[in-house]
C-alpha atoms as a PDB file:
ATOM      1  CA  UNK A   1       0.000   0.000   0.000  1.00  0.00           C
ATOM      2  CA  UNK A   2       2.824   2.219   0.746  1.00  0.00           C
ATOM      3  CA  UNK A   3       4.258   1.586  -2.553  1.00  0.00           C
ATOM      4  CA  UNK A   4       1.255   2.926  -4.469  1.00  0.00           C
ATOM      5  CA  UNK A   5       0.871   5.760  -2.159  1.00  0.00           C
ATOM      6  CA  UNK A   6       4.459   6.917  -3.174  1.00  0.00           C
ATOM      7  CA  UNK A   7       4.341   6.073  -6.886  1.00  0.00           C
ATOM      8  CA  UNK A   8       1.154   8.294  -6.867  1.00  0.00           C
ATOM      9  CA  UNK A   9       3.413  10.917  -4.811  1.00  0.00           C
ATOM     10  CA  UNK A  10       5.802  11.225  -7.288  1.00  0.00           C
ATOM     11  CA  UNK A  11       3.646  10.606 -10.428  1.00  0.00           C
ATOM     12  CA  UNK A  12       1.748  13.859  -9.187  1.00  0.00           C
ATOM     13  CA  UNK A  13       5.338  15.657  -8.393  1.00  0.00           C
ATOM     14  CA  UNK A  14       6.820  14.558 -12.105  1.00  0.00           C
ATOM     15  CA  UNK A  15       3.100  15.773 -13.962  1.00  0.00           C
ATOM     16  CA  UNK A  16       3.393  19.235 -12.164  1.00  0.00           C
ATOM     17  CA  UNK A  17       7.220  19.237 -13.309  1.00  0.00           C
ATOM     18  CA  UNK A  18       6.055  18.845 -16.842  1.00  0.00           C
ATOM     19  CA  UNK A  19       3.228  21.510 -16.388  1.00  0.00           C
ATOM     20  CA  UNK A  20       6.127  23.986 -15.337  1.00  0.00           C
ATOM     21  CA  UNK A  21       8.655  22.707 -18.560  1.00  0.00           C
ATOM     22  CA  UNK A  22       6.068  23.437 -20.558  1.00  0.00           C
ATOM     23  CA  UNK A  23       5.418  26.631 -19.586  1.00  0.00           C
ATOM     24  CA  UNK A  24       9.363  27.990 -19.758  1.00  0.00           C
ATOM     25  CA  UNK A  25      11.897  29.664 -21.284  1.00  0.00           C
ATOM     26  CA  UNK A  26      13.649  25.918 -21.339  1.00  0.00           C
ATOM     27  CA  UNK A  27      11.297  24.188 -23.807  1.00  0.00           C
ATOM     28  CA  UNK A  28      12.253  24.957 -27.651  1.00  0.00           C
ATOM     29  CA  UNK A  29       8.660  25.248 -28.348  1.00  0.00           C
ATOM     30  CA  UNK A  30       8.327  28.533 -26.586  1.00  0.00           C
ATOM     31  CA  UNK A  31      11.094  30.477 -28.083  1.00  0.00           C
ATOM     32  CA  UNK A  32       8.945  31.860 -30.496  1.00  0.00           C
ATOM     33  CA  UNK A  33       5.360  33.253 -30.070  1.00  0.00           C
ATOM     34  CA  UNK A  34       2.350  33.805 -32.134  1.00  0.00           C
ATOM     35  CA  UNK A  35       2.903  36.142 -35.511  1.00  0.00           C
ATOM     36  CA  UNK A  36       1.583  39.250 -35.210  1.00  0.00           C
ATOM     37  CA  UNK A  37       0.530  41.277 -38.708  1.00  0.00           C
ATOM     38  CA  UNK A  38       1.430  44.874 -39.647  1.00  0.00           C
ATOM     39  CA  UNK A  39       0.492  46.441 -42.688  1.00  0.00           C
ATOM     40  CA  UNK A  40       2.923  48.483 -44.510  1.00  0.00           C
ATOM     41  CA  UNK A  41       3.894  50.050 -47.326  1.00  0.00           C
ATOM     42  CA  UNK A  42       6.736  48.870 -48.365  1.00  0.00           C
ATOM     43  CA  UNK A  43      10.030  50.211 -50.829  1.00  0.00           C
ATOM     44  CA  UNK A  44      12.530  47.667 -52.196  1.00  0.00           C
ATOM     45  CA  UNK A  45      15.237  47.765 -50.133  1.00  0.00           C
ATOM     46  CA  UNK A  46      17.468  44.768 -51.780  1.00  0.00           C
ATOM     47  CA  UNK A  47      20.447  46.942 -53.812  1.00  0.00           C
ATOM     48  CA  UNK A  48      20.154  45.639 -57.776  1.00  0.00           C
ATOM     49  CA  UNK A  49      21.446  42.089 -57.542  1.00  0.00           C
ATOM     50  CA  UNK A  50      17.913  40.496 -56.901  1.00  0.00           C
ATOM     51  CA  UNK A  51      15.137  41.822 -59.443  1.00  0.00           C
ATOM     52  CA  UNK A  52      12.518  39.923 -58.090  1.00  0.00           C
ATOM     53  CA  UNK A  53       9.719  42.278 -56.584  1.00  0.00           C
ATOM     54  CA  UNK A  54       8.276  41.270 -53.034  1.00  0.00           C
ATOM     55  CA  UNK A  55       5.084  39.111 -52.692  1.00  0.00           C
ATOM     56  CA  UNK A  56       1.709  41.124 -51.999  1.00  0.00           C
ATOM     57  CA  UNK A  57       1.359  40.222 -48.424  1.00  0.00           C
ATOM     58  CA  UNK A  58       2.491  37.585 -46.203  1.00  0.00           C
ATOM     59  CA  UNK A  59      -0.271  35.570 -45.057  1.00  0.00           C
ATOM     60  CA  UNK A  60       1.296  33.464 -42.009  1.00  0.00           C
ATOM     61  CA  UNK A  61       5.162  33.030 -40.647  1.00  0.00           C
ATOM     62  CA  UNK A  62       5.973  30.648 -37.778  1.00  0.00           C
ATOM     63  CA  UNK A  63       9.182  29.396 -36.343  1.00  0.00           C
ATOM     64  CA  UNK A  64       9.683  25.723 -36.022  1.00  0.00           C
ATOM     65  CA  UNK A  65      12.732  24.462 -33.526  1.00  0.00           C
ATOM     66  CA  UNK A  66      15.048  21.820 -34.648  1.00  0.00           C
ATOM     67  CA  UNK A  67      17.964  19.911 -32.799  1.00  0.00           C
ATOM     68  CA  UNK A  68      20.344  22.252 -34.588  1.00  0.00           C
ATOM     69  CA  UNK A  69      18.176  25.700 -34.670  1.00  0.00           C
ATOM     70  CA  UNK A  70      14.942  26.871 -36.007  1.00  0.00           C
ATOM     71  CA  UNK A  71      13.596  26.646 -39.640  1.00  0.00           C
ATOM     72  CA  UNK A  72      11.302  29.784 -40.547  1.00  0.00           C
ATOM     73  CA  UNK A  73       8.687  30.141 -42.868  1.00  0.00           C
ATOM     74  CA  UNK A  74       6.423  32.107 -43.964  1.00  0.00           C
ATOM     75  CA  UNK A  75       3.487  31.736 -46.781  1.00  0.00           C
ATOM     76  CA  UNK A  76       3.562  34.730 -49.248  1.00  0.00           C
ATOM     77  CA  UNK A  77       0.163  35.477 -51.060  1.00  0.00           C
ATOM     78  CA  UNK A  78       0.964  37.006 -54.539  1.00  0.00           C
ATOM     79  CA  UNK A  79      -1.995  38.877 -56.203  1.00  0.00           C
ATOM     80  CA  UNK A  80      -2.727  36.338 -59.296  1.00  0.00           C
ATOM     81  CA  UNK A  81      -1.589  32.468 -59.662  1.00  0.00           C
ATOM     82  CA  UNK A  82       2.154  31.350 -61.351  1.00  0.00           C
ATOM     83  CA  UNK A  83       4.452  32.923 -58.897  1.00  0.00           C
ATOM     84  CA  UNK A  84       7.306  31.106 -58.302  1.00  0.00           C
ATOM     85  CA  UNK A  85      11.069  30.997 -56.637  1.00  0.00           C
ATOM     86  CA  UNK A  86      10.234  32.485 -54.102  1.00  0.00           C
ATOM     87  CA  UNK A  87      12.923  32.956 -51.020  1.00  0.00           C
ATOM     88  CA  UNK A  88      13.448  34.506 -47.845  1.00  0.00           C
ATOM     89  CA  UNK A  89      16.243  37.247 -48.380  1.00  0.00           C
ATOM     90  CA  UNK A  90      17.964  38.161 -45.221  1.00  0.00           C
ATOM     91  CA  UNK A  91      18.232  42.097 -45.245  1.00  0.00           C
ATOM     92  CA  UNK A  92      21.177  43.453 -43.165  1.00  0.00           C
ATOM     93  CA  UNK A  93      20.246  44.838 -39.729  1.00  0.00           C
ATOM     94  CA  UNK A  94      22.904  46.917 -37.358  1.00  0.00           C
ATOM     95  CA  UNK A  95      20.860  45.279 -34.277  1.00  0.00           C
ATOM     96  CA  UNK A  96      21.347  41.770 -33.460  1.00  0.00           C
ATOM     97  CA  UNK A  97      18.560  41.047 -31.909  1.00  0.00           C
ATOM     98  CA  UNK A  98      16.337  41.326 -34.944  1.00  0.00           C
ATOM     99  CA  UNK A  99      16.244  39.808 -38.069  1.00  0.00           C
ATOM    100  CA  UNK A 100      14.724  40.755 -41.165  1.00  0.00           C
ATOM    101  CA  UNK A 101      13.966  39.177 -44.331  1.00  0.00           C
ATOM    102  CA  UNK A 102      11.552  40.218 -47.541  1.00  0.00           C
ATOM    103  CA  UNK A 103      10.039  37.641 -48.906  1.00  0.00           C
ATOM    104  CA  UNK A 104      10.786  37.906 -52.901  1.00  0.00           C
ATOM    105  CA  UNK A 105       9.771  35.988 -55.850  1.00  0.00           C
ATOM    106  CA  UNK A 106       9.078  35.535 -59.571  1.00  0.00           C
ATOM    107  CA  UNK A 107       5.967  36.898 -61.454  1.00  0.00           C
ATOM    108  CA  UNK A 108       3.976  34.421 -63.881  1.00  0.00           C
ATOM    109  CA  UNK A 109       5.544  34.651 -67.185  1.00  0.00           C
ATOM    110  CA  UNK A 110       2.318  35.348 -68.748  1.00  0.00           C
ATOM    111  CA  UNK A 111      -0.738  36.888 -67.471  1.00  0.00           C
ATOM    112  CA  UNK A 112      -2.694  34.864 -64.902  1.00  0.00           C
ATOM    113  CA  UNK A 113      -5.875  34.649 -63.344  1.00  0.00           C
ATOM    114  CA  UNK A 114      -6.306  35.216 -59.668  1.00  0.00           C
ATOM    115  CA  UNK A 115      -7.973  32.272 -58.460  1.00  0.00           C
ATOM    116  CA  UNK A 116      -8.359  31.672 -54.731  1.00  0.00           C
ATOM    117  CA  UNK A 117      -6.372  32.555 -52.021  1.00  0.00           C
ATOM    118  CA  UNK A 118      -5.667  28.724 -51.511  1.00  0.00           C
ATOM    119  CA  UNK A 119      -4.296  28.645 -55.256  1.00  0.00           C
ATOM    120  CA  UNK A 120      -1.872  31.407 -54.805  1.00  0.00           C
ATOM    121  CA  UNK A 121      -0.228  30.813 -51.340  1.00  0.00           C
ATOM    122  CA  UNK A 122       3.797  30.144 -52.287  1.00  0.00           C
ATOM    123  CA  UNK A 123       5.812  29.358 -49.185  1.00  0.00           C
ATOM    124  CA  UNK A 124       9.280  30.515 -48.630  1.00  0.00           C
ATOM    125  CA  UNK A 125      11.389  28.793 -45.928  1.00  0.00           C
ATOM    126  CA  UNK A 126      14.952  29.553 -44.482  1.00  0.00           C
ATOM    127  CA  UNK A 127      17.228  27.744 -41.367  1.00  0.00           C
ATOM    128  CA  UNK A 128      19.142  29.301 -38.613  1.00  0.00           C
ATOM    129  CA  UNK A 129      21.168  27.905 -36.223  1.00  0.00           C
ATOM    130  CA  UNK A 130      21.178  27.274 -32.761  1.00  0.00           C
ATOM    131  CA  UNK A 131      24.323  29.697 -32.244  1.00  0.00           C
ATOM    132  CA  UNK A 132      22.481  32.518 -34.905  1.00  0.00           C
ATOM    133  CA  UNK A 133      19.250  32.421 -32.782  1.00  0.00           C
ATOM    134  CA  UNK A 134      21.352  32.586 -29.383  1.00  0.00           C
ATOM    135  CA  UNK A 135      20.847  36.732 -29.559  1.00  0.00           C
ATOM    136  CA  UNK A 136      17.684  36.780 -31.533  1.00  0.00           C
ATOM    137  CA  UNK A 137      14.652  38.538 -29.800  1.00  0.00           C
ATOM    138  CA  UNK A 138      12.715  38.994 -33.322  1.00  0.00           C
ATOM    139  CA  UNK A 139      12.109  38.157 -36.657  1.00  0.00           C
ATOM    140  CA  UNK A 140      10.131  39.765 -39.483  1.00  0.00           C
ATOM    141  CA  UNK A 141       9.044  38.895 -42.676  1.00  0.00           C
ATOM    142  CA  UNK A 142       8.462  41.672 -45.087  1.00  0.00           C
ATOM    143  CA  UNK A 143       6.352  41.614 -48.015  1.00  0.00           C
ATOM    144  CA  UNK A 144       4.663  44.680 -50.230  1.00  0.00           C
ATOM    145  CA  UNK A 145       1.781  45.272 -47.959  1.00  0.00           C
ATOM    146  CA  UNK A 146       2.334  44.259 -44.946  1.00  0.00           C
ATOM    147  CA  UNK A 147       4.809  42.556 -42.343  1.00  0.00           C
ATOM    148  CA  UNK A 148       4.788  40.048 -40.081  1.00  0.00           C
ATOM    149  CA  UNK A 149       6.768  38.940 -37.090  1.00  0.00           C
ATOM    150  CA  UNK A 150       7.574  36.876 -34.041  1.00  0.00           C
ATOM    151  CA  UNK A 151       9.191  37.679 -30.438  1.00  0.00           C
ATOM    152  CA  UNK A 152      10.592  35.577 -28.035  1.00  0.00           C
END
């Protein structure tokens, strides 16, 4: 009987342990909160080298931990269907702490139809590592009319 007792003890100790993991600064899954949106008008701000124009908007971004860092992504919502090559380009930043990118891609060769919004998402993924993200209290993605971004 005594034996149950304490195996319930310490069951109940270790579930409230977990409650309090989950809850911390500890557990990967909590580095990064919610994204919150911003509209914005946006200018290029990539110098020459990369003619691609920014998507319309960015529809979602989250930030998914891995063993060796975090992979971000964001889905990009182009005004008409046949986007395509679209990338996350890292836009240089004299603080640290935040990170920007602008979500850029290709235009349809041709003229397109707009279709849904389902049809048109593109998504755009980049990696960081564990020793990039060591500083990082933000990143944003940037598209042409609005901006989105998540905190630690």
């Amino acid at each position: 009987m005594r034996h149950v007792t304490r195996a319930a003890l310490l069951a109940m100790v270790f579930l409230t342990a977990c409650s309090t993991v989950r809850e911390s600064r500890l557990n990967p899954f909590n580095w990064f909160g919610r994204d919150r949106v911003e509209a914005v008008e946006t200018v290029d701000s990539v110098p020459i080298q990369d003619r691609r124009p920014l998507v319309g908007q960015i529809a979602s971004l989250s930030v998914d931990p891995t063993p060796e860092g975090a992979i971000i992504r964001a889905v990009g919502l182009p005004d008409t269907q046949g986007f395509w090559a679209a990338d996350l380009v890292e836009v240089p930043s004299d603080d640290p702490s935040q990170i920007f990118y602008e979500f850029r891609i290709v235009p349809p060769l041709e003229q397109r139809r707009s279709g849904t919004q389902r049809s048109r998402e593109v998504i755009a993924g980049t990696e960081l590592s564990n020793t990039r993200l060591r500083s990082v209290r933000s990143i944003t993605v940037v598209g042409r009319q609005n901006r989105r971004s998540v905190r630690r």
